[in-house]
N, C-alpha and C. Protein backbone atom coordinates (compact mmCIF):
# COMPACT_ATOMS: atom_id res chain seq x y z
N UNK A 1 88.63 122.60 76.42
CA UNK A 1 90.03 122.55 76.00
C UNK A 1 90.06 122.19 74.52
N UNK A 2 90.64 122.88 74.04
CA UNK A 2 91.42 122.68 72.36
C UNK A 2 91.90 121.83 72.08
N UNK A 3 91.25 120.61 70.87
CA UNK A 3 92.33 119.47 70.81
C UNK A 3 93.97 119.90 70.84
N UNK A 4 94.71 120.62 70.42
CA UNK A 4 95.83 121.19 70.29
C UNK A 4 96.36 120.88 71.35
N UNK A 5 95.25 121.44 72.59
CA UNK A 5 95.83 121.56 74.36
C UNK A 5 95.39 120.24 74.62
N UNK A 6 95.02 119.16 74.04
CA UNK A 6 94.56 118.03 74.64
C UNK A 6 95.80 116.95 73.81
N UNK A 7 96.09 117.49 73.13
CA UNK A 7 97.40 116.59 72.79
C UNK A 7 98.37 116.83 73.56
N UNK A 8 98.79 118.07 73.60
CA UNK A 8 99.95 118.79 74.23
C UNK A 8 99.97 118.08 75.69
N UNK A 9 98.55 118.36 76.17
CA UNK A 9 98.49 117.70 77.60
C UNK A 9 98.53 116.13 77.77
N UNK A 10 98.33 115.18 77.25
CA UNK A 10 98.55 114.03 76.54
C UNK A 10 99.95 114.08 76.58
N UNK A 11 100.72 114.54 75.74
CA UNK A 11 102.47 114.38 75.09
C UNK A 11 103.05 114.48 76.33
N UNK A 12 102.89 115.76 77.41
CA UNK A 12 103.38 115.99 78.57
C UNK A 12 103.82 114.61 79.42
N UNK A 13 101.99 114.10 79.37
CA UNK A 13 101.58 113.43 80.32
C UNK A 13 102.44 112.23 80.45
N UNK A 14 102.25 111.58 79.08
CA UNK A 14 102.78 110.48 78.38
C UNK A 14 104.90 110.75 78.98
N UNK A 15 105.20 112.07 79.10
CA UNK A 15 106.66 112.23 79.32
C UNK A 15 106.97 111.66 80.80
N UNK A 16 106.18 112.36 81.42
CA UNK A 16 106.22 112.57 82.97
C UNK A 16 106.66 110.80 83.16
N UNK A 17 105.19 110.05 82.64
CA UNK A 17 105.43 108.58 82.69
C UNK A 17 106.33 107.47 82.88
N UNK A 18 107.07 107.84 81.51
CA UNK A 18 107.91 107.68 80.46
C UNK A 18 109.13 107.41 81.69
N UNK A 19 109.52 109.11 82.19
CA UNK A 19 110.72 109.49 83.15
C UNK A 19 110.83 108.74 84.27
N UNK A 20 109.29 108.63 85.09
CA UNK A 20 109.20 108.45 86.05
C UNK A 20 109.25 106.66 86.29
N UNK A 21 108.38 106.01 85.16
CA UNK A 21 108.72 104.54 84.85
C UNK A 21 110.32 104.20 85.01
N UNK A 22 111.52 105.20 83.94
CA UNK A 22 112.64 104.65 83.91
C UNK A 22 112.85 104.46 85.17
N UNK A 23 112.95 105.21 86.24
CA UNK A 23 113.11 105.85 87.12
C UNK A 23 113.18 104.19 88.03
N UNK A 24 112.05 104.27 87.83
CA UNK A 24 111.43 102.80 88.96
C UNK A 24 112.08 101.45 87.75
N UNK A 25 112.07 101.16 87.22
CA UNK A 25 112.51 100.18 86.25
C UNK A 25 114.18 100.66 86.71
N UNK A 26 115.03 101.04 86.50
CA UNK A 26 116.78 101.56 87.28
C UNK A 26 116.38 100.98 88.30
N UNK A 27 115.59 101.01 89.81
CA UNK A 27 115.65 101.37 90.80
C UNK A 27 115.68 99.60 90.79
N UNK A 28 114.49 99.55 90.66
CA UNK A 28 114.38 98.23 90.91
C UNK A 28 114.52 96.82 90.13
N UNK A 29 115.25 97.04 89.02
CA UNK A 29 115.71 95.96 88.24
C UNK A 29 117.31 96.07 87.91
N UNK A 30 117.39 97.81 87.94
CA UNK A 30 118.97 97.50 87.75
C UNK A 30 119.67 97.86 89.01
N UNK A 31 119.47 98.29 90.34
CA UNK A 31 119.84 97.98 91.62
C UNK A 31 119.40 96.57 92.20
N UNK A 32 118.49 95.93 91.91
CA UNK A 32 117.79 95.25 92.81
C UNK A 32 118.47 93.85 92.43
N UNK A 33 118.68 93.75 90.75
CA UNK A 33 118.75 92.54 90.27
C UNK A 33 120.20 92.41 89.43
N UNK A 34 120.70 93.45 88.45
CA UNK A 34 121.24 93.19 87.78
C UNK A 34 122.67 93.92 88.31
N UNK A 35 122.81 95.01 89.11
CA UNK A 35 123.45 95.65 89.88
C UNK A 35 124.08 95.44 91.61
N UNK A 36 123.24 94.20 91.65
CA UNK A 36 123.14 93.76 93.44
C UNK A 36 124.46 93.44 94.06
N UNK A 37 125.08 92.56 93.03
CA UNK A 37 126.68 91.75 93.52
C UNK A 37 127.43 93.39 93.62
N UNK A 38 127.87 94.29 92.51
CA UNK A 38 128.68 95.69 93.22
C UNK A 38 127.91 96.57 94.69
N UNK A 39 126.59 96.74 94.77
CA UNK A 39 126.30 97.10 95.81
C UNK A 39 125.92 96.62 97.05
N UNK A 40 126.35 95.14 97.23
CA UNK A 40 126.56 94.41 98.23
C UNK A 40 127.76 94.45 98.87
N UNK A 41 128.48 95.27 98.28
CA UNK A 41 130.23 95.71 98.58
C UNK A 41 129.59 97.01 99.59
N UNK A 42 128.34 97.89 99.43
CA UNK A 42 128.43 98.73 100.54
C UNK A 42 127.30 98.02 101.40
N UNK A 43 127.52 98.86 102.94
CA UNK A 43 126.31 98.61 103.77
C UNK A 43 125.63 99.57 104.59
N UNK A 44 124.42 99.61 104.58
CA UNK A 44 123.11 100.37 104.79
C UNK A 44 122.74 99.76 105.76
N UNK A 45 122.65 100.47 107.48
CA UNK A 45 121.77 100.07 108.13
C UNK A 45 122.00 98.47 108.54
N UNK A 46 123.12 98.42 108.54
CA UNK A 46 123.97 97.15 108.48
C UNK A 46 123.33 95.44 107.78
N UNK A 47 122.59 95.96 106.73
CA UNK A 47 122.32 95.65 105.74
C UNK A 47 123.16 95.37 104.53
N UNK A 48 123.30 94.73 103.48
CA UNK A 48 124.22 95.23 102.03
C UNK A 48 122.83 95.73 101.49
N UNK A 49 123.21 97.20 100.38
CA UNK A 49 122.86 98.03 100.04
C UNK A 49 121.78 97.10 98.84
N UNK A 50 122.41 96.21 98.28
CA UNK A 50 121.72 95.42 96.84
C UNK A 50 120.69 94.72 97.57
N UNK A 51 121.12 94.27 98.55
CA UNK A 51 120.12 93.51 99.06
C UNK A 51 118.81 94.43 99.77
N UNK A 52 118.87 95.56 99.89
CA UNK A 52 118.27 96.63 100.73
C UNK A 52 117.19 97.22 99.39
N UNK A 53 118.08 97.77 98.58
CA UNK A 53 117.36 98.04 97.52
C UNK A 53 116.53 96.86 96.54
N UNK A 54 116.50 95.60 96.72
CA UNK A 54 115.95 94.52 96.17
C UNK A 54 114.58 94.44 97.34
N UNK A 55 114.73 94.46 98.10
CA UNK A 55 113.82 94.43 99.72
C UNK A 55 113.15 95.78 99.86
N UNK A 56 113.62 96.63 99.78
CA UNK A 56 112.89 98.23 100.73
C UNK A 56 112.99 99.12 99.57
N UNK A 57 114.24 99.43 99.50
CA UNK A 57 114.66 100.62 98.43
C UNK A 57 113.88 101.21 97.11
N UNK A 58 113.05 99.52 96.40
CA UNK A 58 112.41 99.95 95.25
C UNK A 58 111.04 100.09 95.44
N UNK A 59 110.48 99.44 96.98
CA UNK A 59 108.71 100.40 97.51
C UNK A 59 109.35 101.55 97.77
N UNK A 60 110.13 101.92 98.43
CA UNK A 60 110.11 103.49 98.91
C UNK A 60 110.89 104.10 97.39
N UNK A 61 111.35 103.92 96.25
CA UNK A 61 111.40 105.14 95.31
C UNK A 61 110.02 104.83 94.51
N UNK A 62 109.70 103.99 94.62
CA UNK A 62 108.28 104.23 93.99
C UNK A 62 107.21 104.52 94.37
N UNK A 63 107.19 104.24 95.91
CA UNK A 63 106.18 105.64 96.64
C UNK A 63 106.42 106.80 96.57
N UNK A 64 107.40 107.45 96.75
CA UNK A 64 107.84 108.36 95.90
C UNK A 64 108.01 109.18 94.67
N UNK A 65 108.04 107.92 93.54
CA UNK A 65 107.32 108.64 92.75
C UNK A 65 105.75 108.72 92.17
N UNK A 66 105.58 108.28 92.96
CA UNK A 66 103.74 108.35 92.86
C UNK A 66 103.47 109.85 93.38
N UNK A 67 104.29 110.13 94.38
CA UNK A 67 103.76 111.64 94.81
C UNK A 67 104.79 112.85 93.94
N UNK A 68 105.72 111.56 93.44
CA UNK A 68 106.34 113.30 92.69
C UNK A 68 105.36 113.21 91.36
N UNK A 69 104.65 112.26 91.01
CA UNK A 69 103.60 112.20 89.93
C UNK A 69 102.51 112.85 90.03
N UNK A 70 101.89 112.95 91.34
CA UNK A 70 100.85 113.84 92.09
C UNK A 70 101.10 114.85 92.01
N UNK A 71 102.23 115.14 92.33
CA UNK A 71 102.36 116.73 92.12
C UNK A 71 102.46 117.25 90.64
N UNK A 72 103.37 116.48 89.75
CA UNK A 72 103.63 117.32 88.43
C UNK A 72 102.22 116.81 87.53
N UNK A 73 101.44 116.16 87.86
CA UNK A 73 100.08 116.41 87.34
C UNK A 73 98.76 117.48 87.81
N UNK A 74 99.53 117.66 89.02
CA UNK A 74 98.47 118.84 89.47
C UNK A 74 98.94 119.95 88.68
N UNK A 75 100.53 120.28 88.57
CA UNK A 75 100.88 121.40 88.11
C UNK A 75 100.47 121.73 86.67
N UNK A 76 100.33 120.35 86.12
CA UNK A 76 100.22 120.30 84.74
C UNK A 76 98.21 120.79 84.71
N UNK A 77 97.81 119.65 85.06
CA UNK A 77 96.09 120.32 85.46
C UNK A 77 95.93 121.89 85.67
N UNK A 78 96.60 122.66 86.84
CA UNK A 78 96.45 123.68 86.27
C UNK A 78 97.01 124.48 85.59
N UNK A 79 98.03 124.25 84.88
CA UNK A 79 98.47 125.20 83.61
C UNK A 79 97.31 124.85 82.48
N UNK A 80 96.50 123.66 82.16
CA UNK A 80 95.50 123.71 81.32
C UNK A 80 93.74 123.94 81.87
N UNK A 81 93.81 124.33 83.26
CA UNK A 81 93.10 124.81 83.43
C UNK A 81 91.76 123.23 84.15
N UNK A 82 92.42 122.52 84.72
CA UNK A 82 91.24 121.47 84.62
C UNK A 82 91.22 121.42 86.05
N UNK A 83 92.01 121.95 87.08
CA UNK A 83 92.15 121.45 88.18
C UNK A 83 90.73 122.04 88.96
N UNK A 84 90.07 121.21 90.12
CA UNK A 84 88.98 121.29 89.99
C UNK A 84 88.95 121.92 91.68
């Protein structure tokens, strides 16, 4: 691979991260913690929702995105050709 394609693949990589971090950082700091008192007004599973997402909500979007990470790195692997 071409440094060119090894940056490029790098910059991608570094995005995916980036998205997928906010992603989990929202989930679980601004539902879990800073967001909890408005979504304790709904209920989940006869649960309140803040309290659900402080407890469950932020393992399961971040198992989640571990596999939506799995995937858009495979896709990315083979558009540069590394996937093995």
């Amino acid at each position: 691979m071409k440094i060119s394609d090894q940056k490029k693949y790098w910059k991608t990589n570094l995005k995916y991260l980036s998205i997928l971090l906010s992603i989990w950082f929202v989930v679980s700091y601004g539902f879990g913690i800073v967001l909890v008192d408005e979504l304790n007004s709904i209920r989940m599973g006869g649960f309140k929702l803040g309290f659900w997402f402080a407890q469950q909500g932020s393992i399961y979007v971040f198992t989640i995105l571990i596999f939506v990470y799995i995937k858009l790195m495979n896709k990315l692997d083979a558009k540069y050709n590394l996937d093995s």
